[in-house]
PDB file of N, CA and C in Angstrom:
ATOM      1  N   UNK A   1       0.837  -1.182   0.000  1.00  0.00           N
ATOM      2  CA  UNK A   1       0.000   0.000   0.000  1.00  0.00           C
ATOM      3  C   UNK A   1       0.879   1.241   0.000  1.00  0.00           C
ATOM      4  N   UNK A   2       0.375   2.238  -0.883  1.00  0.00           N
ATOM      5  CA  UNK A   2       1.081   3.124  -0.934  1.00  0.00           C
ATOM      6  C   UNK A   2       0.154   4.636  -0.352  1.00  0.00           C
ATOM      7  N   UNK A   3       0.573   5.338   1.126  1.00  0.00           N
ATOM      8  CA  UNK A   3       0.023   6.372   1.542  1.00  0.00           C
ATOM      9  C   UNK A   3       0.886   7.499   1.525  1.00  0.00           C
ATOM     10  N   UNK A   4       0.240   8.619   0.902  1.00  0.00           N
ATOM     11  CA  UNK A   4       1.186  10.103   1.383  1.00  0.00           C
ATOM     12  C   UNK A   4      -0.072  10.790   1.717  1.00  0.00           C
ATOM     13  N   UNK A   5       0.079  11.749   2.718  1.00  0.00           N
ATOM     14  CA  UNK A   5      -0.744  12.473   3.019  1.00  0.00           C
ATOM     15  C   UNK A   5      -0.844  13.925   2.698  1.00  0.00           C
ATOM     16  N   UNK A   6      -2.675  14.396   2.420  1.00  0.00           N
ATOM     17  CA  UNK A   6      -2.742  15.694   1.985  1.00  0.00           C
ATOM     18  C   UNK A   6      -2.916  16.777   2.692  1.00  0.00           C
ATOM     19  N   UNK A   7      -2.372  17.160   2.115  1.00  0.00           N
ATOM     20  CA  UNK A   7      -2.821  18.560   3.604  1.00  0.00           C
ATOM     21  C   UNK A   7      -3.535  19.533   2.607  1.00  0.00           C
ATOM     22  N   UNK A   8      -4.476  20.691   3.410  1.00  0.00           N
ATOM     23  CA  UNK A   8      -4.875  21.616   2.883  1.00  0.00           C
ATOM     24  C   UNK A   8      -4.803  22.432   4.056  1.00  0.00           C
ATOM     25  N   UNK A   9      -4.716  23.277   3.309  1.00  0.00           N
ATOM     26  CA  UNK A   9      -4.458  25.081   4.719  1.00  0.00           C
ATOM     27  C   UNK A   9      -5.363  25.933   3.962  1.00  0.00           C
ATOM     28  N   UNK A  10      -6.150  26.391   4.502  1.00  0.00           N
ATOM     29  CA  UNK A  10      -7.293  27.482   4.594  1.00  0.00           C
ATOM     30  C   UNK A  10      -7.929  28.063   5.340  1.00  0.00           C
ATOM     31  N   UNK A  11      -7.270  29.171   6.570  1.00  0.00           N
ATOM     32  CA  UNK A  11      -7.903  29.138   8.009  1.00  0.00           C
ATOM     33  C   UNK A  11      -8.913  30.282   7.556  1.00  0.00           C
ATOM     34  N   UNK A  12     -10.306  29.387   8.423  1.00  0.00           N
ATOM     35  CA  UNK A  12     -11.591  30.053   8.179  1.00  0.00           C
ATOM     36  C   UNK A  12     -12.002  29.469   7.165  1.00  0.00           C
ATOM     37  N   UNK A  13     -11.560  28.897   6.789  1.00  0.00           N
ATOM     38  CA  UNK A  13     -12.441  28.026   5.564  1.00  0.00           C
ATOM     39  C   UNK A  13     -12.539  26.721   5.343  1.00  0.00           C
ATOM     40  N   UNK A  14     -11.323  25.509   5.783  1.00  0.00           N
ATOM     41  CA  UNK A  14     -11.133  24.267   5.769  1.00  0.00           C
ATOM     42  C   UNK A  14     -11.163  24.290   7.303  1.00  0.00           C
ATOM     43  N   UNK A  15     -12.061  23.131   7.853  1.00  0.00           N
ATOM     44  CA  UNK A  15     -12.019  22.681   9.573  1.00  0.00           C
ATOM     45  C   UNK A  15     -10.847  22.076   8.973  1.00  0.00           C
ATOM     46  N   UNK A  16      -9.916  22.477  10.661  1.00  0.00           N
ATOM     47  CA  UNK A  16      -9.253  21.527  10.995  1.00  0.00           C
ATOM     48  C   UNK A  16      -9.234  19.898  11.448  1.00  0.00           C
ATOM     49  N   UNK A  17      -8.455  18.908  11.357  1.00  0.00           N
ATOM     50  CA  UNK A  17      -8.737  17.524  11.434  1.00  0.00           C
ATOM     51  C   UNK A  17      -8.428  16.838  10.605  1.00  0.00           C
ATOM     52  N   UNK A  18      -8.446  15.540  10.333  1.00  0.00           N
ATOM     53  CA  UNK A  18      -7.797  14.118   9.914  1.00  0.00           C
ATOM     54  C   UNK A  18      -9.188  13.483   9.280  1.00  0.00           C
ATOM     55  N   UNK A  19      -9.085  13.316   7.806  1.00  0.00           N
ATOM     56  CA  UNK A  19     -10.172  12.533   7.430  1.00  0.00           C
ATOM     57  C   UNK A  19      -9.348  11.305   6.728  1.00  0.00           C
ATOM     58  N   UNK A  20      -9.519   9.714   7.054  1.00  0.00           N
ATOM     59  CA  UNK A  20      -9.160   8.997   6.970  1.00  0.00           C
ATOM     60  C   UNK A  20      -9.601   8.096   5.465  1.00  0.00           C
ATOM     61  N   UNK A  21     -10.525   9.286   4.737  1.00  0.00           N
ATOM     62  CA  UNK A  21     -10.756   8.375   3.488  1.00  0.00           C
ATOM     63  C   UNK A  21      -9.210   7.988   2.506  1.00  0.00           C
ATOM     64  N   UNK A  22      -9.736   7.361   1.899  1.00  0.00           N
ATOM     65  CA  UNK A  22      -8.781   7.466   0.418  1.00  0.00           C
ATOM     66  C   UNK A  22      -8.729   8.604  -0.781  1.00  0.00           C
ATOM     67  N   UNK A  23      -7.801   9.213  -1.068  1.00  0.00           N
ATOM     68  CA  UNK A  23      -8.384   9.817  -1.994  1.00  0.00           C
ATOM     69  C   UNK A  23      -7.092   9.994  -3.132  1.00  0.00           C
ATOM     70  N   UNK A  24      -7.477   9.861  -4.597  1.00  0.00           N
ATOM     71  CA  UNK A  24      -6.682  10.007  -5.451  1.00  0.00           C
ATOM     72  C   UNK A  24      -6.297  11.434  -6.255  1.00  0.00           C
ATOM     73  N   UNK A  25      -4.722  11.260  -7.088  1.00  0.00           N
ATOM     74  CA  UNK A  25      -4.616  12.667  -7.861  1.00  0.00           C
ATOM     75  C   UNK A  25      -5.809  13.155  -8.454  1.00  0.00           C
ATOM     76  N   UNK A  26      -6.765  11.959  -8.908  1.00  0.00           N
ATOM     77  CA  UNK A  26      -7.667  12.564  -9.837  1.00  0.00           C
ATOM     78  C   UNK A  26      -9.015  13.366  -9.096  1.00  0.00           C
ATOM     79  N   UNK A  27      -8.964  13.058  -8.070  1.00  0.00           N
ATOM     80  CA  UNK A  27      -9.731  13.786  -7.460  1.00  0.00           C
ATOM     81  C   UNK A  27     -10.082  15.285  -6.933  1.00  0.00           C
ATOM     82  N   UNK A  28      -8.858  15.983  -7.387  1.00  0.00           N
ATOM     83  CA  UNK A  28      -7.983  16.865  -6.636  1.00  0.00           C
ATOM     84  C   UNK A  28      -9.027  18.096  -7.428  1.00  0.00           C
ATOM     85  N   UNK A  29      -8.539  17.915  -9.006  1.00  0.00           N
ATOM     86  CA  UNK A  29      -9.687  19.177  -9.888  1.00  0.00           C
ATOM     87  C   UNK A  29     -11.000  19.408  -9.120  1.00  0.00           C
ATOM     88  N   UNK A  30     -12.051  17.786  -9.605  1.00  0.00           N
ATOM     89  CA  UNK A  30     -12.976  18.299  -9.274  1.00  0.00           C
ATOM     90  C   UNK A  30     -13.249  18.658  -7.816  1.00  0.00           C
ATOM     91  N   UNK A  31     -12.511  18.162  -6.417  1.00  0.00           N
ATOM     92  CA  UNK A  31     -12.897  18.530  -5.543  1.00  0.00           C
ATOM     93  C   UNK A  31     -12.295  20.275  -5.236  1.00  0.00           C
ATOM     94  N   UNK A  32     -11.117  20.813  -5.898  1.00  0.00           N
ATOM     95  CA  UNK A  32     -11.100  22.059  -5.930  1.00  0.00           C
ATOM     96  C   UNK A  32     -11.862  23.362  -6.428  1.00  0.00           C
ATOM     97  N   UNK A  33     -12.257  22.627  -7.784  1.00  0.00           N
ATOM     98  CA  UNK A  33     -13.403  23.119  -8.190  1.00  0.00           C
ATOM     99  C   UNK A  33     -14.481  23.482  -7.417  1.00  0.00           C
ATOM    100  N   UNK A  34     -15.166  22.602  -6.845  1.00  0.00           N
ATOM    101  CA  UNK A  34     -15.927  22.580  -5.938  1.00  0.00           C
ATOM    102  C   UNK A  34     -15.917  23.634  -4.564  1.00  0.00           C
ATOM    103  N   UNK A  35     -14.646  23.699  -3.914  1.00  0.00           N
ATOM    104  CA  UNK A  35     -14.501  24.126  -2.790  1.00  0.00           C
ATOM    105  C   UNK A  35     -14.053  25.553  -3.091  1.00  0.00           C
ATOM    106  N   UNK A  36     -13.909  25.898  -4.519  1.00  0.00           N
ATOM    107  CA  UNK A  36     -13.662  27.297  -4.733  1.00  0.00           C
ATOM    108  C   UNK A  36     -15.331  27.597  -5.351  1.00  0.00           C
ATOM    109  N   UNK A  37     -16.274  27.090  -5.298  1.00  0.00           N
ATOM    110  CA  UNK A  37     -17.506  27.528  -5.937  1.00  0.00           C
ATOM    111  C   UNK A  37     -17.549  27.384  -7.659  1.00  0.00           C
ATOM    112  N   UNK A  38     -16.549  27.145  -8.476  1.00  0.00           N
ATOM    113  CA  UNK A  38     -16.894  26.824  -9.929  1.00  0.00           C
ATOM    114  C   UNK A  38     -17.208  25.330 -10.461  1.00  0.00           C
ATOM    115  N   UNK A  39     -16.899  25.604 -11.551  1.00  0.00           N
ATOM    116  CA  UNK A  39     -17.312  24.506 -12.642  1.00  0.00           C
ATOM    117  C   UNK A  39     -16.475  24.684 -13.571  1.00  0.00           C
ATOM    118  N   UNK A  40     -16.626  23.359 -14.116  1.00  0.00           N
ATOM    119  CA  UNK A  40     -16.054  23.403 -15.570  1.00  0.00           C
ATOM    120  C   UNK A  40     -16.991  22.679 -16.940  1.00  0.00           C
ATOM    121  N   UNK A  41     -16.960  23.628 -18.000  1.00  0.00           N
ATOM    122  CA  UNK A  41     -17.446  23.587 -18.818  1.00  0.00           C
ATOM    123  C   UNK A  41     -17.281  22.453 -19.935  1.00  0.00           C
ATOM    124  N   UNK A  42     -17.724  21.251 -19.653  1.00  0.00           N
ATOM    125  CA  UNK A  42     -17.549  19.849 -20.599  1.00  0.00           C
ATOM    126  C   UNK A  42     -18.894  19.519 -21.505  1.00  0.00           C
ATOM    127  N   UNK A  43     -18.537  19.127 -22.672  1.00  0.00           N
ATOM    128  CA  UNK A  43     -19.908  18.827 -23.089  1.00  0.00           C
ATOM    129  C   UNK A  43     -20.379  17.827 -22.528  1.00  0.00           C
ATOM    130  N   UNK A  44     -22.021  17.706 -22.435  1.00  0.00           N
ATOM    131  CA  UNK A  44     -23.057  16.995 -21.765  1.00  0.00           C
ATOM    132  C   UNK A  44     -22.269  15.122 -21.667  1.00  0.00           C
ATOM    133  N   UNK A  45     -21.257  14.919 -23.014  1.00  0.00           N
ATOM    134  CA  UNK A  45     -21.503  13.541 -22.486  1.00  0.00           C
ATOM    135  C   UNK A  45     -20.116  13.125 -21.979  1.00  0.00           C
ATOM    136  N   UNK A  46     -19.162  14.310 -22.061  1.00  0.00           N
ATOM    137  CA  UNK A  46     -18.059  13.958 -20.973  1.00  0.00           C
ATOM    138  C   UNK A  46     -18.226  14.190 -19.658  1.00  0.00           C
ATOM    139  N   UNK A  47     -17.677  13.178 -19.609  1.00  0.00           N
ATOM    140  CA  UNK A  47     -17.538  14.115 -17.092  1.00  0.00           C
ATOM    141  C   UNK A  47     -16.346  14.235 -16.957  1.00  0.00           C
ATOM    142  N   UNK A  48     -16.185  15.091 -16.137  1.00  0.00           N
ATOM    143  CA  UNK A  48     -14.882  15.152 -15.120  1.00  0.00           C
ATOM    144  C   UNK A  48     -14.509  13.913 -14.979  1.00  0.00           C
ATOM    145  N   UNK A  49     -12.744  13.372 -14.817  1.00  0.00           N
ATOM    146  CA  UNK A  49     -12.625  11.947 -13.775  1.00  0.00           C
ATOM    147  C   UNK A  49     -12.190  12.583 -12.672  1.00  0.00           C
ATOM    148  N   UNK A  50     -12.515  11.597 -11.931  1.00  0.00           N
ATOM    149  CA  UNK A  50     -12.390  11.868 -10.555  1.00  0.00           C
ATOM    150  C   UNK A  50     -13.433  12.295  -9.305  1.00  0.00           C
ATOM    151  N   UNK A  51     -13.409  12.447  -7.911  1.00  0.00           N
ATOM    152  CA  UNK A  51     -15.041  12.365  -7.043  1.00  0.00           C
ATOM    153  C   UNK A  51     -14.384  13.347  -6.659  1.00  0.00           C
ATOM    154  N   UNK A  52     -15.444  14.149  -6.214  1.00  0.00           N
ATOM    155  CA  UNK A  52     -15.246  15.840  -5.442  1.00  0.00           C
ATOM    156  C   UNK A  52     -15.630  14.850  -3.648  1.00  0.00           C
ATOM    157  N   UNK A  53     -14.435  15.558  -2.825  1.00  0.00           N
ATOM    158  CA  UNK A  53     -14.605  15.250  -1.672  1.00  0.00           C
ATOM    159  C   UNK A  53     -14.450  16.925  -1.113  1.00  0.00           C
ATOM    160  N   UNK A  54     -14.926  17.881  -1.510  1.00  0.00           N
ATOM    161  CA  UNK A  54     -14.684  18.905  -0.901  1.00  0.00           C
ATOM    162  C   UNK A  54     -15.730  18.931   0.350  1.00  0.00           C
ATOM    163  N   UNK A  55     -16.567  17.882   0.455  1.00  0.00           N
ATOM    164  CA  UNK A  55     -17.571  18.173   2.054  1.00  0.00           C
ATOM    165  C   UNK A  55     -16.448  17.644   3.133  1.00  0.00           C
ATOM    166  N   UNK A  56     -15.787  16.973   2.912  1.00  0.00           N
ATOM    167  CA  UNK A  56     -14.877  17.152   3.859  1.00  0.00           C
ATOM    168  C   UNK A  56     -13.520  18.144   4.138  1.00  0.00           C
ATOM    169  N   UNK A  57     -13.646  18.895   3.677  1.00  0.00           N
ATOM    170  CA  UNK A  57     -12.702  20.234   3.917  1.00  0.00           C
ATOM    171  C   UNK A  57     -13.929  20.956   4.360  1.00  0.00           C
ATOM    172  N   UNK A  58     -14.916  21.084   4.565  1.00  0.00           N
ATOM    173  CA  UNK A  58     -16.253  21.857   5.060  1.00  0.00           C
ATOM    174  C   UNK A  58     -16.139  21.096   6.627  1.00  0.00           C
ATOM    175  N   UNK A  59     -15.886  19.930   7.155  1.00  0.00           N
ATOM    176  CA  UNK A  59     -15.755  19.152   7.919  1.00  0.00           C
ATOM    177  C   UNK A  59     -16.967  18.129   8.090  1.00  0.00           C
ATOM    178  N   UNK A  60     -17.510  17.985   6.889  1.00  0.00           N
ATOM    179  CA  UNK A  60     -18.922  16.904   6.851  1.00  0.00           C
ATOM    180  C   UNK A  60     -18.015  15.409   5.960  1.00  0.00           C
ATOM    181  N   UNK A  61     -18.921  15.138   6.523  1.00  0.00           N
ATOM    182  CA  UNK A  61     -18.518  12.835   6.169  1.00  0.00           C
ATOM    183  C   UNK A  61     -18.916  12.970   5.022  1.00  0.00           C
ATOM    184  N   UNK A  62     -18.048  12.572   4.093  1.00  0.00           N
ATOM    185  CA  UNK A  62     -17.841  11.999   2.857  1.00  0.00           C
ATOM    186  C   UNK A  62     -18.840  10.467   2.904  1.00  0.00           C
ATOM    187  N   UNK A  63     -19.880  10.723   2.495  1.00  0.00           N
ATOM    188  CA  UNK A  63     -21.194   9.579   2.194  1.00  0.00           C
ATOM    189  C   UNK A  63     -21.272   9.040   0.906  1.00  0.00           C
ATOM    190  N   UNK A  64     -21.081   7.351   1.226  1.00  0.00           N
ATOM    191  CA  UNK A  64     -21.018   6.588   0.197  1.00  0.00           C
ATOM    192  C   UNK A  64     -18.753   6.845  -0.388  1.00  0.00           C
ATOM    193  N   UNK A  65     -18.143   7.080  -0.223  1.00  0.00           N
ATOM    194  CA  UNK A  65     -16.888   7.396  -0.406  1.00  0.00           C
ATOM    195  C   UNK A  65     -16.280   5.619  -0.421  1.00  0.00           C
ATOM    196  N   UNK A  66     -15.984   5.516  -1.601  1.00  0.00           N
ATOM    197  CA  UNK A  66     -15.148   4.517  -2.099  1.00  0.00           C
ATOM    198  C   UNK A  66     -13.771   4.447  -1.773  1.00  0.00           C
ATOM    199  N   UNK A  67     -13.238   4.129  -0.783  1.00  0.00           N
ATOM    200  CA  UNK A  67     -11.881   4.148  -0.569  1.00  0.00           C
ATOM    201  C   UNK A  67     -10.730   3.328  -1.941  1.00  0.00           C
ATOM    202  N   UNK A  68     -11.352   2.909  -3.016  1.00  0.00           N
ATOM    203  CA  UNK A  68     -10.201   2.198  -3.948  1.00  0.00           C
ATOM    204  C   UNK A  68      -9.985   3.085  -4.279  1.00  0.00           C
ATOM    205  N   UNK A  69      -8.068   2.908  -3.904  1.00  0.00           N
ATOM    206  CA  UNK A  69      -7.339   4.234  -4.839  1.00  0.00           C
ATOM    207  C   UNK A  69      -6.469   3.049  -5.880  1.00  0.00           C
ATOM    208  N   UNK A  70      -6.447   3.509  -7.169  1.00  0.00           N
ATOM    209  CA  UNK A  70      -5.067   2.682  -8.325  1.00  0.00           C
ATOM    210  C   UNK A  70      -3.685   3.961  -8.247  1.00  0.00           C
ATOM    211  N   UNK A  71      -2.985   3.022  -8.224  1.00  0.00           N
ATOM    212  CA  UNK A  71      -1.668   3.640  -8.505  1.00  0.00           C
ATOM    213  C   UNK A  71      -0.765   2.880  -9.350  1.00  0.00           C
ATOM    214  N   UNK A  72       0.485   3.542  -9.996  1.00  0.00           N
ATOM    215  CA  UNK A  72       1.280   3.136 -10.510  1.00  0.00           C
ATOM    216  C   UNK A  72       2.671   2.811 -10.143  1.00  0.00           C
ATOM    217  N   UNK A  73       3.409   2.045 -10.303  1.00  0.00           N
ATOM    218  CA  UNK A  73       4.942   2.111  -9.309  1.00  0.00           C
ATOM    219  C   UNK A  73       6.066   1.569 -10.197  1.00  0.00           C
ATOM    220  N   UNK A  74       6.766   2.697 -10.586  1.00  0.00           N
ATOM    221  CA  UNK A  74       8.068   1.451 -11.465  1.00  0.00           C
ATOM    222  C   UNK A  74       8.885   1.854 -11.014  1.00  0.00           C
ATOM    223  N   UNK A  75       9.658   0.717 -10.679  1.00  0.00           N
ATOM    224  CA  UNK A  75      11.348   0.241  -9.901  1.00  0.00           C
ATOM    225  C   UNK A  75      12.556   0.769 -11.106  1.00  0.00           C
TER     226      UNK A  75
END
C-alpha cells in the first residue's frame, strides 16, 4: 500500500482535522473546483474523472466514499 498524506491550509475556511478516506490525484480538480464555488465547462456527455470530496474540507462525512485508490509504481 502506498500512503502520502494531503494537507490543505485554509484558516476560516477548511475545519481543521484528519479525514481517513482514500483519496486520489484525480480527485484533486474536481474537488477544488468545488470548494472554490466553480465549474467546468464539458460537453453533456463527458464528465470530469475523478469524485469531489470537498464536504470534507467543510468538515462533513464523505457519504457513500469509495476508498479504492489505483496507482502506478516502477522500480
Amino acid at each position: 500500500t502506498m500512503t502520502v498524506p494531503l494537507i490543505w491550509w485554509q484558516p476560516g475556511k477548511i475545519k481543521p482535522g484528519v479525514v481517513n478516506e482514500q483519496v486520489s490525484h484525480i480527485d484533486f480538480i474536481p474537488s477544488i473546483l468545488a470548494h472554490l464555488g466553480m465549474r467546468v465547462d464539458l460537453p453533456p456527455q463527458q464528465k470530469l474523472p475523478g469524485h469531489d470530496y470537498s464536504a470534507a474540507l467543510r468538515g462533513e462525512k464523505l457519504i457513500g466514499w469509495d476508498n479504492t485508490v489505483f496507482y502506478e509504481f516502477d522500480d
